[in-house]
PDB file of N, CA and C in Angstrom:
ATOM      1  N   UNK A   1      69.537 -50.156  55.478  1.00  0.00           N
ATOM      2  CA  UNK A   1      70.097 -49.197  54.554  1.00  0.00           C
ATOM      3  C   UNK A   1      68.962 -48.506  53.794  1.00  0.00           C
ATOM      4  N   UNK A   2      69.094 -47.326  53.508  1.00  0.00           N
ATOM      5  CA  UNK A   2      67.787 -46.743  52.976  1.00  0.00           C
ATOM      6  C   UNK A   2      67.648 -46.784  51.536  1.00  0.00           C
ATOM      7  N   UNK A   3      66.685 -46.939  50.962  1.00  0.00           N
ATOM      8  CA  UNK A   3      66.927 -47.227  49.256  1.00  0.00           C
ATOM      9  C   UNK A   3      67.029 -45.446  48.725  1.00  0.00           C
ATOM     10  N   UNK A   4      67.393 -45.564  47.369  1.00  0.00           N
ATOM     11  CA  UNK A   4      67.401 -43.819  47.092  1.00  0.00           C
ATOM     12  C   UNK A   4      67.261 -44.517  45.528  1.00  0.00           C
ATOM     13  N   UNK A   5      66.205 -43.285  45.068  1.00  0.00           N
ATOM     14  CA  UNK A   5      65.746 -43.438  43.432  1.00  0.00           C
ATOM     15  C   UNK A   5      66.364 -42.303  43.026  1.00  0.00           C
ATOM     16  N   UNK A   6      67.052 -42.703  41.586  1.00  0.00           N
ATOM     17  CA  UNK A   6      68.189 -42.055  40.801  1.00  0.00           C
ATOM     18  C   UNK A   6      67.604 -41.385  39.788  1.00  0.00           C
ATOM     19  N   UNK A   7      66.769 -40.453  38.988  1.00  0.00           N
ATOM     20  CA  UNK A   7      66.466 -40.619  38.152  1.00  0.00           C
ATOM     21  C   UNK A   7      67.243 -39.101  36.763  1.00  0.00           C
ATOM     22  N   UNK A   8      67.166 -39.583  35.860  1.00  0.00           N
ATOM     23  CA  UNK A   8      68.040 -38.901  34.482  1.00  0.00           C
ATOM     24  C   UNK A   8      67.581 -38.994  33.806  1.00  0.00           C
ATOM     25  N   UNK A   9      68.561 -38.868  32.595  1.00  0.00           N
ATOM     26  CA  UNK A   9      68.641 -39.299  30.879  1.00  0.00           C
ATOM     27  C   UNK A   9      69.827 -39.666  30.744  1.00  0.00           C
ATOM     28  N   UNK A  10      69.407 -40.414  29.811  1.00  0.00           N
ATOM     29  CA  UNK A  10      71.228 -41.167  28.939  1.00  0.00           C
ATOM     30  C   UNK A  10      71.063 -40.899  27.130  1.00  0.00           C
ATOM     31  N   UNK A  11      72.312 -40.523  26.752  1.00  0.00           N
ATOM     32  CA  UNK A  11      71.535 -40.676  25.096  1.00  0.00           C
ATOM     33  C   UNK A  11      71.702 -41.687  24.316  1.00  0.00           C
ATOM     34  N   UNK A  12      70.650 -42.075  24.317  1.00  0.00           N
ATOM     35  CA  UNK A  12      70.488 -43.744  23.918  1.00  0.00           C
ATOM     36  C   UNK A  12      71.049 -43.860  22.013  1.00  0.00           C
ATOM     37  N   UNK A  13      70.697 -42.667  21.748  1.00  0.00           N
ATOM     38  CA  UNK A  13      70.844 -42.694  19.949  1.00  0.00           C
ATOM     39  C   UNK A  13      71.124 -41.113  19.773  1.00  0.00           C
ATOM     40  N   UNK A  14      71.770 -40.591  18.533  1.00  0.00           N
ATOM     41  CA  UNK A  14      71.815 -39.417  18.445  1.00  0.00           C
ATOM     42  C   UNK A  14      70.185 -38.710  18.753  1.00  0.00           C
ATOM     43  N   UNK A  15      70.390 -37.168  19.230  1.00  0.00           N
ATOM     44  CA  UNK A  15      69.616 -36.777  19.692  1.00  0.00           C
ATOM     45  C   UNK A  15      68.028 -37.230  19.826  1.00  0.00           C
ATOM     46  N   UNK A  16      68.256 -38.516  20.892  1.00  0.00           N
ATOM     47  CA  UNK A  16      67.467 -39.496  21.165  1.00  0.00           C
ATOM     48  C   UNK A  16      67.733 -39.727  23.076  1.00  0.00           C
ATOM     49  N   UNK A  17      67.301 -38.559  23.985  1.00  0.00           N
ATOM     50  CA  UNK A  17      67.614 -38.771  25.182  1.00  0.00           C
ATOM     51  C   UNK A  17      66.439 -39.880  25.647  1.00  0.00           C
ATOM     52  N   UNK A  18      67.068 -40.674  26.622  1.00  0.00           N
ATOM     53  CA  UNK A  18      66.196 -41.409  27.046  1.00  0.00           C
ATOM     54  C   UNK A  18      66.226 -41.650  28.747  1.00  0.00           C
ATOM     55  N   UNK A  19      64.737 -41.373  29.625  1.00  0.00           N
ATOM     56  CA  UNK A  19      64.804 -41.219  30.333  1.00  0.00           C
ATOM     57  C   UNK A  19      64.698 -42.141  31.221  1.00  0.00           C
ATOM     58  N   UNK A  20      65.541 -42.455  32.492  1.00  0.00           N
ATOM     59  CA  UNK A  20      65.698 -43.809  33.353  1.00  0.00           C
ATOM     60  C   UNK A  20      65.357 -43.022  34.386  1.00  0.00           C
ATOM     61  N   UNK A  21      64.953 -44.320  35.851  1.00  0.00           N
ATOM     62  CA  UNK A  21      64.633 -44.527  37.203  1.00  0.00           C
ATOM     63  C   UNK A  21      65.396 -45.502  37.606  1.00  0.00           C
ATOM     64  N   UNK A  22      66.243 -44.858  38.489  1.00  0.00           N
ATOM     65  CA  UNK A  22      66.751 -46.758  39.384  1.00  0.00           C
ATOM     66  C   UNK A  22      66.603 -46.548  40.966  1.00  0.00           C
ATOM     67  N   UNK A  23      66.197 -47.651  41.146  1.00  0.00           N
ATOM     68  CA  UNK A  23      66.404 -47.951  42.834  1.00  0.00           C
ATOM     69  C   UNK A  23      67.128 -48.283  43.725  1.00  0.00           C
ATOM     70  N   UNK A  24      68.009 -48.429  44.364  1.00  0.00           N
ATOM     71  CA  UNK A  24      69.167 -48.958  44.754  1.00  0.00           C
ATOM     72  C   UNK A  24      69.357 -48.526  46.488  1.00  0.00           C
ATOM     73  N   UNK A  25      69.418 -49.785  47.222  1.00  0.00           N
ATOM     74  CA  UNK A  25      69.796 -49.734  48.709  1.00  0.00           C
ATOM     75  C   UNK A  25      71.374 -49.068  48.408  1.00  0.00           C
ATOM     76  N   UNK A  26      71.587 -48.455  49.266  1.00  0.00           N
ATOM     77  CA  UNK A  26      73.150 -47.288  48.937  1.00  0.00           C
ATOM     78  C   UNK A  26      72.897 -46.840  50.866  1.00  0.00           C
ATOM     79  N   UNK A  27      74.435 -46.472  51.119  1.00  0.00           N
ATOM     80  CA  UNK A  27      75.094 -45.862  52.555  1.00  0.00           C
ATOM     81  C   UNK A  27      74.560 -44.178  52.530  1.00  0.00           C
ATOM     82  N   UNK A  28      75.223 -43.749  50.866  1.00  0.00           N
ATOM     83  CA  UNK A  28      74.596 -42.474  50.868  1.00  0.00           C
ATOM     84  C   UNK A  28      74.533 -42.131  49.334  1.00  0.00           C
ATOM     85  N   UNK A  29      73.669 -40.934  49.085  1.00  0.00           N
ATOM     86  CA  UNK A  29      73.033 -40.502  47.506  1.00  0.00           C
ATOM     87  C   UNK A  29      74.571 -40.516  46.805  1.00  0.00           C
ATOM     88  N   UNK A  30      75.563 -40.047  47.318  1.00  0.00           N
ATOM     89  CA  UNK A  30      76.580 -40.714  46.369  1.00  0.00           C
ATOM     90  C   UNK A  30      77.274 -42.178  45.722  1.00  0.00           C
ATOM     91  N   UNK A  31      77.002 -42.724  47.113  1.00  0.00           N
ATOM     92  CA  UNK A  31      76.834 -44.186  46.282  1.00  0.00           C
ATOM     93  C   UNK A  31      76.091 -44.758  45.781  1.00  0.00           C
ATOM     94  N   UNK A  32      74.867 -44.469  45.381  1.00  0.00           N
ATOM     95  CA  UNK A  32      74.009 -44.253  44.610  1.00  0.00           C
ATOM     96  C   UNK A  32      73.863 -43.813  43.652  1.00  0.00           C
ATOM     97  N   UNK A  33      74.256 -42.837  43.234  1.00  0.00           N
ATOM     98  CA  UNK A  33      74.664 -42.084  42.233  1.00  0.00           C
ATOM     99  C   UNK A  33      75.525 -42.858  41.335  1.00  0.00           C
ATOM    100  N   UNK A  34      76.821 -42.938  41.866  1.00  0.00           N
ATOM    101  CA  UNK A  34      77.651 -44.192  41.400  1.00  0.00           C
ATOM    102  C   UNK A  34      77.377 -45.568  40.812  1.00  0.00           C
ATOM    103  N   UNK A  35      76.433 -46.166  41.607  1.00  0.00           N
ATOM    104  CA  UNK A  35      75.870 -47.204  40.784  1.00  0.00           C
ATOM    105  C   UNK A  35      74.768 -47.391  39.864  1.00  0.00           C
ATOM    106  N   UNK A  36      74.363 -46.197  39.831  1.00  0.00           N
ATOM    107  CA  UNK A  36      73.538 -45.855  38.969  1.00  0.00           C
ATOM    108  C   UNK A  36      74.310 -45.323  37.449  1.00  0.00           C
ATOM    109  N   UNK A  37      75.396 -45.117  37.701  1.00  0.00           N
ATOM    110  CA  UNK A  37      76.229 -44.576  36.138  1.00  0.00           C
ATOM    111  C   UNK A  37      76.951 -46.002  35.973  1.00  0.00           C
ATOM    112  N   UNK A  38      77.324 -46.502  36.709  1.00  0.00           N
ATOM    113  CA  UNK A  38      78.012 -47.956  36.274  1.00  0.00           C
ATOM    114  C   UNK A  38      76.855 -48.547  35.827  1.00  0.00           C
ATOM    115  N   UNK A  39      75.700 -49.075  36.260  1.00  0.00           N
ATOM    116  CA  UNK A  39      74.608 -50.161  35.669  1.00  0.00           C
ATOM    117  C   UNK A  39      73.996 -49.709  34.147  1.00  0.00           C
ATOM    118  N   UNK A  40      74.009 -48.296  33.874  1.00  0.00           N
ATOM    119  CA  UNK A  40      73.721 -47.429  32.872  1.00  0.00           C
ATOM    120  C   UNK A  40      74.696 -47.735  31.633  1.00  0.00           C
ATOM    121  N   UNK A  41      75.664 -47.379  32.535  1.00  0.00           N
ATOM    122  CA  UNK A  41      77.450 -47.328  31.398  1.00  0.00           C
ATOM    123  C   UNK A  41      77.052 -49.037  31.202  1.00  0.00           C
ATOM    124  N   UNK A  42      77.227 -49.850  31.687  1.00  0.00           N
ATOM    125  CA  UNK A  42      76.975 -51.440  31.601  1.00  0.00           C
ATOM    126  C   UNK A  42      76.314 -51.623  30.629  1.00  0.00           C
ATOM    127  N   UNK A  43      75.126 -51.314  31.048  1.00  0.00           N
ATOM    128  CA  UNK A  43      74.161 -51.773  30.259  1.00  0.00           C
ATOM    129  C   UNK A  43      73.880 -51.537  28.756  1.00  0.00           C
ATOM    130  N   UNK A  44      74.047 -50.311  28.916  1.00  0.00           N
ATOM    131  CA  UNK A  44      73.860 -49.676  27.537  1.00  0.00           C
ATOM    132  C   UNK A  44      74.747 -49.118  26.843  1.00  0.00           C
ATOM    133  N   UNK A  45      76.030 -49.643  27.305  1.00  0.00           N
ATOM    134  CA  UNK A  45      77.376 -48.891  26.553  1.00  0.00           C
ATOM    135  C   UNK A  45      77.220 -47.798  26.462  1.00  0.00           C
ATOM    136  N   UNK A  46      77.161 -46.953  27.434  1.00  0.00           N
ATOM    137  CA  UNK A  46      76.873 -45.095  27.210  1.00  0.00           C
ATOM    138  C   UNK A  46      78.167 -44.870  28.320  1.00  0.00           C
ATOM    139  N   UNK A  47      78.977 -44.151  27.710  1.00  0.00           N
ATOM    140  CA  UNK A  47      80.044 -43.130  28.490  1.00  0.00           C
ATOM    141  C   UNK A  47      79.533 -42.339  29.662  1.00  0.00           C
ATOM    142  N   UNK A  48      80.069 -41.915  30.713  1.00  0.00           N
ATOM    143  CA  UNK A  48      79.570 -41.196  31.973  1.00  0.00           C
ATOM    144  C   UNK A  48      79.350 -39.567  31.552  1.00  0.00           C
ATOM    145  N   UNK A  49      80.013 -39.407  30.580  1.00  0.00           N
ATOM    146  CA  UNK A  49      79.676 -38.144  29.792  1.00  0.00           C
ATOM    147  C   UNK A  49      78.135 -37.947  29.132  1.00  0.00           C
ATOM    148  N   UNK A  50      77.842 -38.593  28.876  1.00  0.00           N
ATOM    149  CA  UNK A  50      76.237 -38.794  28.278  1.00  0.00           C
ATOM    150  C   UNK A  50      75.241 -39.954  29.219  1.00  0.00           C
ATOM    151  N   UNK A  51      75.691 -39.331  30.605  1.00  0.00           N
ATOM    152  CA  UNK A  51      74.702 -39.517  31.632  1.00  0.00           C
ATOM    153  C   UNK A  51      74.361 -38.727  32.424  1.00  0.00           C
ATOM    154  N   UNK A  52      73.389 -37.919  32.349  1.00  0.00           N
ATOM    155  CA  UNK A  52      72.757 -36.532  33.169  1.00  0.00           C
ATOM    156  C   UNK A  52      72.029 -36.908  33.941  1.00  0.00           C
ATOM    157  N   UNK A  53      72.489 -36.992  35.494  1.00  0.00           N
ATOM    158  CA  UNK A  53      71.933 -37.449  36.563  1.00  0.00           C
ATOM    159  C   UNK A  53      70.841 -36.351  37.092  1.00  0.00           C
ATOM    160  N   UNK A  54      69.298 -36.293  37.158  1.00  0.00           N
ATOM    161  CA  UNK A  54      69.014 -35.010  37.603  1.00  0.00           C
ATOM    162  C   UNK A  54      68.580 -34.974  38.676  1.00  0.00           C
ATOM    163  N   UNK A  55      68.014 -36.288  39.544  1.00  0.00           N
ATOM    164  CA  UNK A  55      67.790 -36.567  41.216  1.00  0.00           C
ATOM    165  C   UNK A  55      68.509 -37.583  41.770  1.00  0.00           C
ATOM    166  N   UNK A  56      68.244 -37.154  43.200  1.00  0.00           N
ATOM    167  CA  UNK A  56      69.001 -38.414  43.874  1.00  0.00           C
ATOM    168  C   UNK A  56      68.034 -38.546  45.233  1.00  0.00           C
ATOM    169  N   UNK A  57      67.030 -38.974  45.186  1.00  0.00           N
ATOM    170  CA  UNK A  57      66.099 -39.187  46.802  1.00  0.00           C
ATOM    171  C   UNK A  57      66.301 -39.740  47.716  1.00  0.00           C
ATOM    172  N   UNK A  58      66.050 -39.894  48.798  1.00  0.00           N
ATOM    173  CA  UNK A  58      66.004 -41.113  49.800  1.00  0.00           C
ATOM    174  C   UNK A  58      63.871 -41.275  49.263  1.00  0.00           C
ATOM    175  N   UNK A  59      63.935 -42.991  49.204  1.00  0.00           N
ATOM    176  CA  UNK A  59      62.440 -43.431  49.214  1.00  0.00           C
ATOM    177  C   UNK A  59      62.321 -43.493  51.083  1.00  0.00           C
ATOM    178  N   UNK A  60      60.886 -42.844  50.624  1.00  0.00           N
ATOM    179  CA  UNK A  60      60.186 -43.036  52.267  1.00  0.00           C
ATOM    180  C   UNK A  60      60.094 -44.432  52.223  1.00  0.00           C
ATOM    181  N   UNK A  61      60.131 -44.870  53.957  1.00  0.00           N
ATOM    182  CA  UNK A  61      59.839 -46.276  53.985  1.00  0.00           C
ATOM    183  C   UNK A  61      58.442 -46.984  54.384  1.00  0.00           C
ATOM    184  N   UNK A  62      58.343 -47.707  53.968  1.00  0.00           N
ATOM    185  CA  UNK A  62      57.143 -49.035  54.211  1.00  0.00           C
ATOM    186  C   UNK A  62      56.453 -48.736  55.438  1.00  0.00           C
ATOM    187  N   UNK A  63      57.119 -49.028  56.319  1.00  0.00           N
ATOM    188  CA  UNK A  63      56.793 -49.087  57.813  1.00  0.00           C
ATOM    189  C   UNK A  63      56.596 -47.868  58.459  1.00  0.00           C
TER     190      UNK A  63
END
C-alpha cells in the first residue's frame, strides 16, 4: 500500500493556526485524507471545520 503525507493547519487556539504532517499507508489520497481529520479531530478536539487540508502526496518509495 503506498504511504501518502497529509499536510495542513488546524486552529489549535484562537487565531493560533497550527501546522501538521501525517503519514499514513491509505488505498487512496482520500482515505488518507480521512484519517488524517479523524486523528486531528481525536487528538486535539478540533471540529473538521477548522481543519484545512492543503496536500495530499503519494511518498516515493525506499526501494
Amino acid at each position: 500500500m503506498p504511504i501518502y503525507v497529509v499536510t495542513g493547519r488546524f486552529l489549535a487556539r484562537r487565531n493560533d493556526w497550527q501546522i501538521f504532517r501525517k503519514r499514513h499507508d491509505a488505498s487512496s489520497p482520500e482515505e488518507a485524507t480521512e484519517w488524517a481529520l479523524s486523528e486531528i479531530g481525536g487528538c486535539h478536539h478540533v471540529a473538521r471545520r477548522l481543519i484545512r487540508i492543503e496536500s495530499v502526496a503519494a511518498e516515493a518509495s525506499a526501494s
